[in-house]
C-alpha atoms as a PDB file:
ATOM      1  CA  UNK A   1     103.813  -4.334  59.724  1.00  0.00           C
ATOM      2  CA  UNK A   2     102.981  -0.746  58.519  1.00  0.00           C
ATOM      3  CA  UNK A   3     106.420  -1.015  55.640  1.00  0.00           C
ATOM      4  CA  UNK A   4     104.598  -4.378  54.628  1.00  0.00           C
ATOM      5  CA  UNK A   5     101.527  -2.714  54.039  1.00  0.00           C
ATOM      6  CA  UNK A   6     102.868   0.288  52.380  1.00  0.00           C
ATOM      7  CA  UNK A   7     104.464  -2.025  49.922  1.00  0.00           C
ATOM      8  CA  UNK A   8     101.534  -3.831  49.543  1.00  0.00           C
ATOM      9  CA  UNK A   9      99.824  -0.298  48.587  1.00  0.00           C
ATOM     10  CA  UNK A  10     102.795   0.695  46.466  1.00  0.00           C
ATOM     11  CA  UNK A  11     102.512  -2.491  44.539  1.00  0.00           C
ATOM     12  CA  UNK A  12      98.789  -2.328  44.188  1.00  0.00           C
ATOM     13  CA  UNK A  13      98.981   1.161  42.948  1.00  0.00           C
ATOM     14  CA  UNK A  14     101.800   0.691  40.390  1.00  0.00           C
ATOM     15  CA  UNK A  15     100.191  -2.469  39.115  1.00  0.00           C
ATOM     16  CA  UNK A  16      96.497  -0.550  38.761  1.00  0.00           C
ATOM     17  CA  UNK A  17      98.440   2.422  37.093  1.00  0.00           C
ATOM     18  CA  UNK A  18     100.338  -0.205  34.573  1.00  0.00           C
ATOM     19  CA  UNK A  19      96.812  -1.428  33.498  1.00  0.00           C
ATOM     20  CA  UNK A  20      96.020   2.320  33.054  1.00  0.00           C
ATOM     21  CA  UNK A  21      98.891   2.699  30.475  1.00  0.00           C
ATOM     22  CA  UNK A  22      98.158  -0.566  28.998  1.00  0.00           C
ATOM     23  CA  UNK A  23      94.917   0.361  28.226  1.00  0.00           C
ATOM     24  CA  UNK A  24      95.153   3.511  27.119  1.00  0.00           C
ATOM     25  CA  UNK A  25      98.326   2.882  24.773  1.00  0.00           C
ATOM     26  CA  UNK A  26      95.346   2.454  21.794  1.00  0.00           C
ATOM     27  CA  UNK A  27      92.547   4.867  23.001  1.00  0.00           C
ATOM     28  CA  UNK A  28      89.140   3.783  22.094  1.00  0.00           C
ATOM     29  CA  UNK A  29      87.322   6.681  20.186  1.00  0.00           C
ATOM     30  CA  UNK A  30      83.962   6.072  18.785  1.00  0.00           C
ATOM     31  CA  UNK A  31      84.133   8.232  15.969  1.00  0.00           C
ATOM     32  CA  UNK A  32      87.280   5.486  14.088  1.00  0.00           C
ATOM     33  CA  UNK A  33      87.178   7.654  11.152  1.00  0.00           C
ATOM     34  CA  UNK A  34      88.872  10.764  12.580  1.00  0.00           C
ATOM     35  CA  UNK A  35      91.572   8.726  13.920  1.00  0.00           C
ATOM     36  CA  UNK A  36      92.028   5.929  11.331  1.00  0.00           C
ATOM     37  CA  UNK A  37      95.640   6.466  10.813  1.00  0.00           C
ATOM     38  CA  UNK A  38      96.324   6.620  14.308  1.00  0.00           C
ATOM     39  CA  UNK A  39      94.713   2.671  14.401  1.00  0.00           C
ATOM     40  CA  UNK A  40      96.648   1.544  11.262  1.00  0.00           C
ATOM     41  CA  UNK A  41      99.591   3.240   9.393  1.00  0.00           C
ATOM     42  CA  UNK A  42      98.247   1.731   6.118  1.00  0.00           C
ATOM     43  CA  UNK A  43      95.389   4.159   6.108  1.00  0.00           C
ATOM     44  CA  UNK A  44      97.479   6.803   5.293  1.00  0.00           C
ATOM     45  CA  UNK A  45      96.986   8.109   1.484  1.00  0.00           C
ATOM     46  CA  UNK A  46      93.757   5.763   1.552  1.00  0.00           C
ATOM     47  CA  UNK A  47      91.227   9.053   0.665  1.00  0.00           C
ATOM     48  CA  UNK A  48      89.834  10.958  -2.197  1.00  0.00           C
ATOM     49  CA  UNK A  49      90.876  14.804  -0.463  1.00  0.00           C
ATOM     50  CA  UNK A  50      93.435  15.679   1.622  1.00  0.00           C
ATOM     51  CA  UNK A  51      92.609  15.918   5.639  1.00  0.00           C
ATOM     52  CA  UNK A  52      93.357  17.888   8.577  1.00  0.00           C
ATOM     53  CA  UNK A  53      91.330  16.334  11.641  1.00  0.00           C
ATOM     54  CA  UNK A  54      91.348  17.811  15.902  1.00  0.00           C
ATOM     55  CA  UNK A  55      89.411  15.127  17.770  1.00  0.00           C
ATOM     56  CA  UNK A  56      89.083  14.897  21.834  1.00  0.00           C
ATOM     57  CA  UNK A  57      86.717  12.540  23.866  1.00  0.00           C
ATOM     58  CA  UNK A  58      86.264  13.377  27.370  1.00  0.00           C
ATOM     59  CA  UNK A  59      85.382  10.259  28.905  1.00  0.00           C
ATOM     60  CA  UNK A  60      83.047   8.908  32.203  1.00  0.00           C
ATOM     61  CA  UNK A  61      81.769  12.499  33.331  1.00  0.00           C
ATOM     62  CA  UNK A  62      82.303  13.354  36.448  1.00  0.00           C
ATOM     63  CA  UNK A  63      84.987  11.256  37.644  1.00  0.00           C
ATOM     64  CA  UNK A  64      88.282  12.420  38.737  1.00  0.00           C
ATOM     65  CA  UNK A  65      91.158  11.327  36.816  1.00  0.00           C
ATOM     66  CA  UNK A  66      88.539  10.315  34.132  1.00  0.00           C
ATOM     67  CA  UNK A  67      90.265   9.414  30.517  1.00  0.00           C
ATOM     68  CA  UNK A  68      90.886  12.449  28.086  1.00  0.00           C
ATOM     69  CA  UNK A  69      92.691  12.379  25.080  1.00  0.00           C
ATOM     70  CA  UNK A  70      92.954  14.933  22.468  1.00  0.00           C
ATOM     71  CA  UNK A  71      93.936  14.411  18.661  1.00  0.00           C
ATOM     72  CA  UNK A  72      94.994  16.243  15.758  1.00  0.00           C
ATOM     73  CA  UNK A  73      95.912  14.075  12.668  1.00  0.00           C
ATOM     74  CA  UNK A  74      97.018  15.085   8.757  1.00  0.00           C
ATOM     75  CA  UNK A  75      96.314  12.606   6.088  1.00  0.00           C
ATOM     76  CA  UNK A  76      97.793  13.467   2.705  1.00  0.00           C
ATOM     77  CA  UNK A  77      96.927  11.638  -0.663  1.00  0.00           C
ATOM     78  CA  UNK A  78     100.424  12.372  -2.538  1.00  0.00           C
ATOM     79  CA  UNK A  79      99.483  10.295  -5.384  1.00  0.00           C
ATOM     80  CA  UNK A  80      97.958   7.368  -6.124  1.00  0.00           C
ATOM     81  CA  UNK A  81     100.701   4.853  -4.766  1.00  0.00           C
ATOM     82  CA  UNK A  82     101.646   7.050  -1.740  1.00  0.00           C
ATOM     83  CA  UNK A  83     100.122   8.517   1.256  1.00  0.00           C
ATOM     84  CA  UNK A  84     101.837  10.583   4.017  1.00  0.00           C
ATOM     85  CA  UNK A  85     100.537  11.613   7.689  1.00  0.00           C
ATOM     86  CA  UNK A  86     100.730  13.050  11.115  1.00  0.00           C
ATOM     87  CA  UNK A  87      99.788  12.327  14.348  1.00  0.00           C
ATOM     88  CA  UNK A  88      99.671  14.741  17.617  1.00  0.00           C
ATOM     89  CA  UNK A  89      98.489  13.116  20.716  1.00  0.00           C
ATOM     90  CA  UNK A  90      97.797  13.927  24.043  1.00  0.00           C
ATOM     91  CA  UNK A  91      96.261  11.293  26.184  1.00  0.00           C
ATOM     92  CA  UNK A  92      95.391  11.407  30.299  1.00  0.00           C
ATOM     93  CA  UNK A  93      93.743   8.835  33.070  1.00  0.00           C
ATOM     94  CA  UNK A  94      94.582   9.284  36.207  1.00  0.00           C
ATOM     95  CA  UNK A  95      97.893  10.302  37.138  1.00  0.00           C
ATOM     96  CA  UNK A  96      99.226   8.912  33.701  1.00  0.00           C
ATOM     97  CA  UNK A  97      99.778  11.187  30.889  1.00  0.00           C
ATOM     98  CA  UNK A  98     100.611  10.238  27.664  1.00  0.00           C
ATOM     99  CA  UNK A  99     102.226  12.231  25.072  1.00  0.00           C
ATOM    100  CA  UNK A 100     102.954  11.354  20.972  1.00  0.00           C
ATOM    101  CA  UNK A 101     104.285  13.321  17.742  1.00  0.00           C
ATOM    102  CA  UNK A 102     104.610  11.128  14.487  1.00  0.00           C
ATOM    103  CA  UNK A 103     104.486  10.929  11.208  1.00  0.00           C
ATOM    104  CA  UNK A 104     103.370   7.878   8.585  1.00  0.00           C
ATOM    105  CA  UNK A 105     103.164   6.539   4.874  1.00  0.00           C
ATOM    106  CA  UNK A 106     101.996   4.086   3.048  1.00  0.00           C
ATOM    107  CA  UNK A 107     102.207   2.358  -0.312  1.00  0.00           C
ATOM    108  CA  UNK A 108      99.015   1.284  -2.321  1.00  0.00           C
ATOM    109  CA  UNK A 109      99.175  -0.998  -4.729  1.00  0.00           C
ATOM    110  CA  UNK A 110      96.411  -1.904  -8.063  1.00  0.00           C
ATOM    111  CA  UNK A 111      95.292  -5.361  -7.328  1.00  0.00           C
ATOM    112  CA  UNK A 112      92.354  -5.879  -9.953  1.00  0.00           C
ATOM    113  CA  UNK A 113      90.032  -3.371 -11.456  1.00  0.00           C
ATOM    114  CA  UNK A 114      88.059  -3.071  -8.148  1.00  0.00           C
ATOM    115  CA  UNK A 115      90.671  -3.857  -5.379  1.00  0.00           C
ATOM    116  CA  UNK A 116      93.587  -2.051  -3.622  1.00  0.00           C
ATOM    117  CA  UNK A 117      95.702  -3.022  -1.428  1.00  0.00           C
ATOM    118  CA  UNK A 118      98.641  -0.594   1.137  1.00  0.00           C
ATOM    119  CA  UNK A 119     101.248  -1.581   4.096  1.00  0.00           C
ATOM    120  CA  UNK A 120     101.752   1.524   5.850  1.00  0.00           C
ATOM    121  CA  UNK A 121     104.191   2.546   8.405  1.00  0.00           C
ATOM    122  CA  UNK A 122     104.966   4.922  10.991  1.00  0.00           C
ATOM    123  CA  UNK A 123     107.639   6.265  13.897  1.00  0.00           C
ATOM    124  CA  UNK A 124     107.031   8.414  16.420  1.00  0.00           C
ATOM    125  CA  UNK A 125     108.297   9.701  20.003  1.00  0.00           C
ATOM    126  CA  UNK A 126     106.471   9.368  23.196  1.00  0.00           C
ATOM    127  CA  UNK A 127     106.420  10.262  26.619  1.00  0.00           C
ATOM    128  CA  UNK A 128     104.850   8.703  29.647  1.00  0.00           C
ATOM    129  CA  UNK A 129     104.732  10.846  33.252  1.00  0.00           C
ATOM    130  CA  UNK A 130     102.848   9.160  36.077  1.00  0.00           C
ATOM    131  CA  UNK A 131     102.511  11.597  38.913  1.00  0.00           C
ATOM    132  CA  UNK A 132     102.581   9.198  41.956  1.00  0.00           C
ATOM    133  CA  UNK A 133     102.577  12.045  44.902  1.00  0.00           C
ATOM    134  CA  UNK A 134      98.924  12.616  42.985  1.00  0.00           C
ATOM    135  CA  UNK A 135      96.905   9.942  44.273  1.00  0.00           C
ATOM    136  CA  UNK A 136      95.540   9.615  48.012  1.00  0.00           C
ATOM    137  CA  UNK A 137      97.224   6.913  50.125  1.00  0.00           C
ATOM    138  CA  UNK A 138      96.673   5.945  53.946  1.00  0.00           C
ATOM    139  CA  UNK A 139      99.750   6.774  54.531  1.00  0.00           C
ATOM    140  CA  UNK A 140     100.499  10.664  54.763  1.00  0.00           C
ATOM    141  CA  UNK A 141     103.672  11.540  52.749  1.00  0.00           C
ATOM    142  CA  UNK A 142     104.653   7.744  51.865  1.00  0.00           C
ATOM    143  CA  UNK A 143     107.900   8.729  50.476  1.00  0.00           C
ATOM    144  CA  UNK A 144     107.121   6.060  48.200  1.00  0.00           C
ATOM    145  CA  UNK A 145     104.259   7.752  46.589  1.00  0.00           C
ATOM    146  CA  UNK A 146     106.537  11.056  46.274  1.00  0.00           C
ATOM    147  CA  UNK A 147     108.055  10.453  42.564  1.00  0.00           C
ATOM    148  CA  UNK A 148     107.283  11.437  39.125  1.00  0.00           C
ATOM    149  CA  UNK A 149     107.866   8.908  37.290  1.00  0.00           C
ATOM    150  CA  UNK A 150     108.825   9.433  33.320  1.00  0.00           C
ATOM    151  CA  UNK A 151     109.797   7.797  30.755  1.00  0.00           C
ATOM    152  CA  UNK A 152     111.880  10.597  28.996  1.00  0.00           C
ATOM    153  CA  UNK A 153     111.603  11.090  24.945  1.00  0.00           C
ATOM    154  CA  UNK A 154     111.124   7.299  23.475  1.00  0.00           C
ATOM    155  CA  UNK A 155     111.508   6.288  19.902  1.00  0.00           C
ATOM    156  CA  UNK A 156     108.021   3.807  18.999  1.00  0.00           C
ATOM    157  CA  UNK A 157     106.621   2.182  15.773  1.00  0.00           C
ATOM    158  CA  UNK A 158     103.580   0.692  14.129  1.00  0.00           C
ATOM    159  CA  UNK A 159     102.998  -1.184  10.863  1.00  0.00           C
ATOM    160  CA  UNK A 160      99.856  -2.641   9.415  1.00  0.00           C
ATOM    161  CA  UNK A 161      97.576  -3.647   5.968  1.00  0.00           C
ATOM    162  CA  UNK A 162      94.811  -2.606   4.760  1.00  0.00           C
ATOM    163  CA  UNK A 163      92.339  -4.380   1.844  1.00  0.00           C
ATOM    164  CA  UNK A 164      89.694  -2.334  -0.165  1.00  0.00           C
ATOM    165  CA  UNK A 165      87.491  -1.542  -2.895  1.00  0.00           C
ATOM    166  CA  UNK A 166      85.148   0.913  -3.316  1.00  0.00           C
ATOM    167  CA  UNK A 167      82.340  -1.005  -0.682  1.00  0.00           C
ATOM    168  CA  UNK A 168      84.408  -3.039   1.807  1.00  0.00           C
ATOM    169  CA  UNK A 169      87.928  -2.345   3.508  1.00  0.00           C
ATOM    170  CA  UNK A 170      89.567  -4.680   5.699  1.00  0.00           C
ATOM    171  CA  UNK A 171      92.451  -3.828   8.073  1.00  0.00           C
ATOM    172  CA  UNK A 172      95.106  -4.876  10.859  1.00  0.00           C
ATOM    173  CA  UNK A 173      97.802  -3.346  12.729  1.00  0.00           C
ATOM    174  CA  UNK A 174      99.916  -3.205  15.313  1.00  0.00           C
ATOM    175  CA  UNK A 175      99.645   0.294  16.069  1.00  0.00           C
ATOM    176  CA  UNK A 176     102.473   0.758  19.084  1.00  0.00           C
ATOM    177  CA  UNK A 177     105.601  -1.632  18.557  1.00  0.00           C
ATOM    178  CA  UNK A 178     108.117  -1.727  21.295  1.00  0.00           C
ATOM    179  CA  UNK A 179     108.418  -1.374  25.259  1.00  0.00           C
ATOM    180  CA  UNK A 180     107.308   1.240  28.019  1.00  0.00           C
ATOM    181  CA  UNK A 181     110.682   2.128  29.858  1.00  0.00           C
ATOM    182  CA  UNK A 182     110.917   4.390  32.724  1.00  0.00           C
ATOM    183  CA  UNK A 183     113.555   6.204  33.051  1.00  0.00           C
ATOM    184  CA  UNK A 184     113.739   6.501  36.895  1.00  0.00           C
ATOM    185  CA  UNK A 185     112.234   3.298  37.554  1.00  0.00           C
ATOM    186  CA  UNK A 186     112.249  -0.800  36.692  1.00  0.00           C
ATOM    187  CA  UNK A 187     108.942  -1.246  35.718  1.00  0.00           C
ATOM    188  CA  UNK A 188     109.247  -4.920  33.414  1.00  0.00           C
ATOM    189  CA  UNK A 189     107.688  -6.659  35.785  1.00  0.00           C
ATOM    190  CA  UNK A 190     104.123  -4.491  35.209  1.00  0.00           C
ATOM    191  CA  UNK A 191     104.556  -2.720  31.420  1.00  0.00           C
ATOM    192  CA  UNK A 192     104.537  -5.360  28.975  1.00  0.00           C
ATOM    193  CA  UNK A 193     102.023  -5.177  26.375  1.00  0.00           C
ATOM    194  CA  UNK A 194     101.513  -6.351  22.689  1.00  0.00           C
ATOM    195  CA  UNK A 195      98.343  -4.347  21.153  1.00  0.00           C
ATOM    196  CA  UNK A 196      96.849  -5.520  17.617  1.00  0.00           C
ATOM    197  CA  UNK A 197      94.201  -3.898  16.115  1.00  0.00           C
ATOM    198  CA  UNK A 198      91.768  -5.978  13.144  1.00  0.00           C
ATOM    199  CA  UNK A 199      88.310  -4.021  11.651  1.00  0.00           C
ATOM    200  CA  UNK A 200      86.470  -4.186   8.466  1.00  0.00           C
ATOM    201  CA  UNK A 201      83.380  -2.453   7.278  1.00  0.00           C
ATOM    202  CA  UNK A 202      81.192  -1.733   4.285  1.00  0.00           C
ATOM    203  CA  UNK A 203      78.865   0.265   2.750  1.00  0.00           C
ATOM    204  CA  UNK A 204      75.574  -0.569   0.870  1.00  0.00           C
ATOM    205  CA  UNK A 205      73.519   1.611  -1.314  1.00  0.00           C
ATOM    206  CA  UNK A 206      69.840   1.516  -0.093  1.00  0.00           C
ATOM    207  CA  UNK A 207      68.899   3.499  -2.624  1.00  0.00           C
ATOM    208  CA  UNK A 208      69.709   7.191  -4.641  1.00  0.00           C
ATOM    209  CA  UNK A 209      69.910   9.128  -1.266  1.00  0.00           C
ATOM    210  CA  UNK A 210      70.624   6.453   1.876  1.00  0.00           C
ATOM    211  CA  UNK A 211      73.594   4.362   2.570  1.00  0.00           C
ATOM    212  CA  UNK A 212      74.151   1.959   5.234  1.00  0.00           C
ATOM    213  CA  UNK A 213      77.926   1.348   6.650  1.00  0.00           C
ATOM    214  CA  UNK A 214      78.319  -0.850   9.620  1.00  0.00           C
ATOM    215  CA  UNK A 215      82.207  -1.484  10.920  1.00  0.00           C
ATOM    216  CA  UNK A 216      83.512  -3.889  13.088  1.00  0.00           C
ATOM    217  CA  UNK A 217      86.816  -3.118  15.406  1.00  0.00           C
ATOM    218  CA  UNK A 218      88.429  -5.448  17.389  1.00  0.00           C
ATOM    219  CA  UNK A 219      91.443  -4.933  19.872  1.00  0.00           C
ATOM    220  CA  UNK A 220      93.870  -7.308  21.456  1.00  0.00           C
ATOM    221  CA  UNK A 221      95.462  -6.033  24.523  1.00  0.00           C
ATOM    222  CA  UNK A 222      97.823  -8.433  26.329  1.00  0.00           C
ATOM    223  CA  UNK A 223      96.422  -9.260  29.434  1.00  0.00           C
ATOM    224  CA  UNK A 224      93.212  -7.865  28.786  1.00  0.00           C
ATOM    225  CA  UNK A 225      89.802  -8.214  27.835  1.00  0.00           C
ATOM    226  CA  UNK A 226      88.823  -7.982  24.192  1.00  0.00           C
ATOM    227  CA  UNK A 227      87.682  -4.636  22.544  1.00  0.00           C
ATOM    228  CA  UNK A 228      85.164  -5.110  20.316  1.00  0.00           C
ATOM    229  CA  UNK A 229      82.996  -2.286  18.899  1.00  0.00           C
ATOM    230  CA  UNK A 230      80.609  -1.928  16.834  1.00  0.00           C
ATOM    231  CA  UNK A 231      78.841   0.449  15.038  1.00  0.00           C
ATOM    232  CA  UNK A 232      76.135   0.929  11.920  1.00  0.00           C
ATOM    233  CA  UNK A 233      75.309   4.040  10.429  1.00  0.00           C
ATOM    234  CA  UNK A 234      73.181   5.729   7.931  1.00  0.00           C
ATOM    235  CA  UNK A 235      74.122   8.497   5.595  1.00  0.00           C
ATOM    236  CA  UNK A 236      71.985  10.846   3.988  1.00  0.00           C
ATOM    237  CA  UNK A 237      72.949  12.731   0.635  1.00  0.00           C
ATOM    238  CA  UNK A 238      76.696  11.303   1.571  1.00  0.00           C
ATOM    239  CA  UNK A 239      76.386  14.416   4.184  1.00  0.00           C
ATOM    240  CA  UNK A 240      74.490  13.907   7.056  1.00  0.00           C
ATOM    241  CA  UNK A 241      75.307  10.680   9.145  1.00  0.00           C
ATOM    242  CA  UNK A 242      73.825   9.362  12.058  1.00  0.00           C
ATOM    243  CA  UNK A 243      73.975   6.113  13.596  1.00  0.00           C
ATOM    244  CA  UNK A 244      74.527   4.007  17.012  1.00  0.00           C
ATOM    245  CA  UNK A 245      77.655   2.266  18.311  1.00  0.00           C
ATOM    246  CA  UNK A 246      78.144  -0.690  20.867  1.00  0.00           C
ATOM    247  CA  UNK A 247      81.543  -1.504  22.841  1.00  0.00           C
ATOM    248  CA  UNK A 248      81.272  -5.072  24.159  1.00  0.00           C
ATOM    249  CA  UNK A 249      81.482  -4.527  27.890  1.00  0.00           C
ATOM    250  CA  UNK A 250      82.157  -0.982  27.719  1.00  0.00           C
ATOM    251  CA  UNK A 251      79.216   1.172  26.679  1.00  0.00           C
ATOM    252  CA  UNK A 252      76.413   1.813  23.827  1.00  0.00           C
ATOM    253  CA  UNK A 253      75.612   5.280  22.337  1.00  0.00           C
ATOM    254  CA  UNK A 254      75.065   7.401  19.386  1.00  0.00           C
ATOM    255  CA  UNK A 255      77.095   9.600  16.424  1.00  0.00           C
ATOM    256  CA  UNK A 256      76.335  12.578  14.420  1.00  0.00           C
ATOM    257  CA  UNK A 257      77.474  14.107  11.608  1.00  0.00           C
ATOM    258  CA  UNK A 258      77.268  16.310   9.106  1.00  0.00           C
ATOM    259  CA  UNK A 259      79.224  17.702   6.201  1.00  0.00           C
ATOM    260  CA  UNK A 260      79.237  21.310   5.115  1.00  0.00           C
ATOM    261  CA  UNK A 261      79.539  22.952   1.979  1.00  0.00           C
ATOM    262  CA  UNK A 262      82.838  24.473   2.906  1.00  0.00           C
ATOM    263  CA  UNK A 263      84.616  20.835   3.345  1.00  0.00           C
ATOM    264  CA  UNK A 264      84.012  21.121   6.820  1.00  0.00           C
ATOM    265  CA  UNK A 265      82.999  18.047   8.767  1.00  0.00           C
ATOM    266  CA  UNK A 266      81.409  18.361  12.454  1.00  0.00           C
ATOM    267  CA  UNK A 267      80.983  14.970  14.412  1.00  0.00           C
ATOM    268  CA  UNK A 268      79.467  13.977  17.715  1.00  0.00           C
ATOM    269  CA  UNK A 269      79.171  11.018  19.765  1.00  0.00           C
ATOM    270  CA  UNK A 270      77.617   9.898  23.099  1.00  0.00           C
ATOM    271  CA  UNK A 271      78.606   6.979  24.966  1.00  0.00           C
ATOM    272  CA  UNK A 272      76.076   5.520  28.147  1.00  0.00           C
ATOM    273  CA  UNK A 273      78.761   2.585  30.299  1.00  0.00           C
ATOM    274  CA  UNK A 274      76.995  -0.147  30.054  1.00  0.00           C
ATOM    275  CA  UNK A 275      78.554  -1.794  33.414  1.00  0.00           C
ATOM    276  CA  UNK A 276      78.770  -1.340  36.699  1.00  0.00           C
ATOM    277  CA  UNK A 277      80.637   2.310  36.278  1.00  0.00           C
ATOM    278  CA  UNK A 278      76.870   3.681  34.911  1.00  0.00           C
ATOM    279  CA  UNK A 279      77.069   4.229  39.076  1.00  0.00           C
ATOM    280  CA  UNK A 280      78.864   6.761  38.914  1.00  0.00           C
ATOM    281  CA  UNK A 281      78.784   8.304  35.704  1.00  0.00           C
ATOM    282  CA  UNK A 282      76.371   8.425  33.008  1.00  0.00           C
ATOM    283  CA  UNK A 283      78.423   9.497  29.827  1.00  0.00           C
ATOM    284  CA  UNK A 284      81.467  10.199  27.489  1.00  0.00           C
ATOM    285  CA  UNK A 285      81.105  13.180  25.046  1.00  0.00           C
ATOM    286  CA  UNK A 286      83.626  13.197  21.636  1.00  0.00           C
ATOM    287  CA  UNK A 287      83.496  15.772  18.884  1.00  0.00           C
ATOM    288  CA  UNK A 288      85.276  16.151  16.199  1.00  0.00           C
ATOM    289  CA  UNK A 289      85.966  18.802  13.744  1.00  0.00           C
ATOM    290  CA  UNK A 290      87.990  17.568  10.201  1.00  0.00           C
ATOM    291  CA  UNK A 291      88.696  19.337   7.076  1.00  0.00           C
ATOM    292  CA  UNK A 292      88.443  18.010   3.523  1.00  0.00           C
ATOM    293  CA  UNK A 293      90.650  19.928   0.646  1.00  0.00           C
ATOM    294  CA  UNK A 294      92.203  19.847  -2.342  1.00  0.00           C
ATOM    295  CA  UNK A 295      90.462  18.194  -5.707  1.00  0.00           C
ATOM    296  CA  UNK A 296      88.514  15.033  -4.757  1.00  0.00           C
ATOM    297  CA  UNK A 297      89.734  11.520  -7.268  1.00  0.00           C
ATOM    298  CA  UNK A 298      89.179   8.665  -7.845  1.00  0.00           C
ATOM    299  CA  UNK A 299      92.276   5.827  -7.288  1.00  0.00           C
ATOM    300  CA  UNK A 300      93.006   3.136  -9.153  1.00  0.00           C
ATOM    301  CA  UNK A 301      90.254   4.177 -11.163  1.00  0.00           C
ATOM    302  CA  UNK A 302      87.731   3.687  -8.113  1.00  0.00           C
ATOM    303  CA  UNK A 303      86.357   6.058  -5.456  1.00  0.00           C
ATOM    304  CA  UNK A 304      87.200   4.691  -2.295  1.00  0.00           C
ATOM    305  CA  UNK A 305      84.802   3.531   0.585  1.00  0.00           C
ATOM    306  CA  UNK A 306      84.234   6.101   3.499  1.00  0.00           C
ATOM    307  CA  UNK A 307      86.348   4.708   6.026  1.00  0.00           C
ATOM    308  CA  UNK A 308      84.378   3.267   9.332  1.00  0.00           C
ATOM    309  CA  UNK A 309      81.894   6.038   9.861  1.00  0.00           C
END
């Protein structure tokens, strides 16, 4: 009776820790414009200044084994055709830690006068660690719940398109191709997920010194829920921005930002759950620091949108 249960528990946990990787395989910033090349290749080169972008959300305060994830991205504008990138990330929940290096390009191409289009790619390796002997069971050193498992050094991809002008981009991607494999473990049965990733957003002149630019981002996990977030924002003097966001079934809060003379961008966003886990917690903080350089242009003879927010 007590293996039986212990399997049962073993399965239960594996399964719930599965769903934990699944999820967080595409982690769901607010702030989309600090981490738009790590939600679509084809963003990559798709900027008037060179970037350099550290960006960390600590989510559900107060809860142990809470999601964190830390960023930094590059995004370079070689010229107007091509656009090359990097991606650093370090992503936790629960005993599951996630860690990528990568790099991507795309290739723009003139459509008309006023529209652009790019296919980007990108390759990257990953590791996955889930620290079983972490979690609490009922059963004191299960030697079941004693491994570590990992996934060792794993080759991924991504691909995706991207529309634009100079007020209106539309995107999708698959941002993670290919499988989770442990390396000590057979784990088909519970990691099998396809991710895709579709947005598009605008921005509107209200007049000389306001702008408004709402975004829409939708996520497809397998087996999951839909992500859908949205968010609309005002801009001052093309400087100051401030607006609210909404996650169906997930949470609602606010961003902040504000440009400096030096290139320097500081962001800020709160997130209040909106379900049942406003019990226990009452927030997620992100900030994010990004630096603009080198000589802003104009491509294809257009300045291009501000990307999500």
């Amino acid at each position: 009776m007590n293996l039986f249960r212990n399997k049962l528990l073993v399965l239960f946990a594996l399964t719930t820790i599965c769903e934990a990787i699944q999820a967080q395989s595409d982690p769901s910033f607010r702030q989309n414009q600090f981490n738009a090349i790590i939600l679509n290749p084809a963003q990559t080169g798709a900027i008037d200044r060179n970037q350099v972008t550290v960006h960390g959300i600590n989510s559900w305060g107060g809860i142990q084994g809470a999601p964190k994830t830390l960023s930094a991205t590059g995004n370079f504008n070689l010229s107007d055709q091509m656009g090359l990138g990097f991606v650093t990330m370090n992503d936790e929940i629960g005993p599951v830690k996630t860690t990528r290096l990568g790099l991507s390009s795309a290739y723009h191409l003139k459509l008309s006068k006023n529209w652009a289009a790019s296919i980007g790619i990108s390759a990257m390796i990953s590791n996955v660690t889930v620290d079983l002997a972490s979690l609490n069971t009922t059963v004191l050193n299960d030697p079941h719940m004693q491994t570590m498992l990992n996934t060792g050094t794993q080759l991924r991809a991504g691909m995706g398109g991207l529309l634009y002008s100079k007020n209106f981009y539309l995107g999708i991607s698959q941002p993670l191709l290919g499988k989770v494999n442990f390396a000590n473990a057979n784990m088909d049965k519970f990691v099998h997920s396809t991710s895709i990733v579709a947005y598009t957003g605008g921005v509107f002149e209200l007049n000389h010194d306001w702008q408004l630019r709402p975004n829409l981002v939708y996520r497809y996990v397998t087996s999951f829920p839909p992500y859908i977030d949205l968010t609309g924002l005002v801009t001052y003097d093309k400087r100051i921005d401030f607006g609210l966001t909404y996650q169906y079934k997930g949470g609602a809060g606010v961003i902040f930002g504000v440009e400096l003379d030096n290139g320097l961008y500081i962001g800020y966003g709160y997130t209040y759950p909106t379900t049942k886990l406003n019990r226990a917690t009452s927030q997620s903080h992100e900030l994010a620091l990004r630096l603009n350089f080198g000589k802003s242009k104009k491509k294809f003879g257009f300045r291009n949108p501000r990307f999500f927010n």
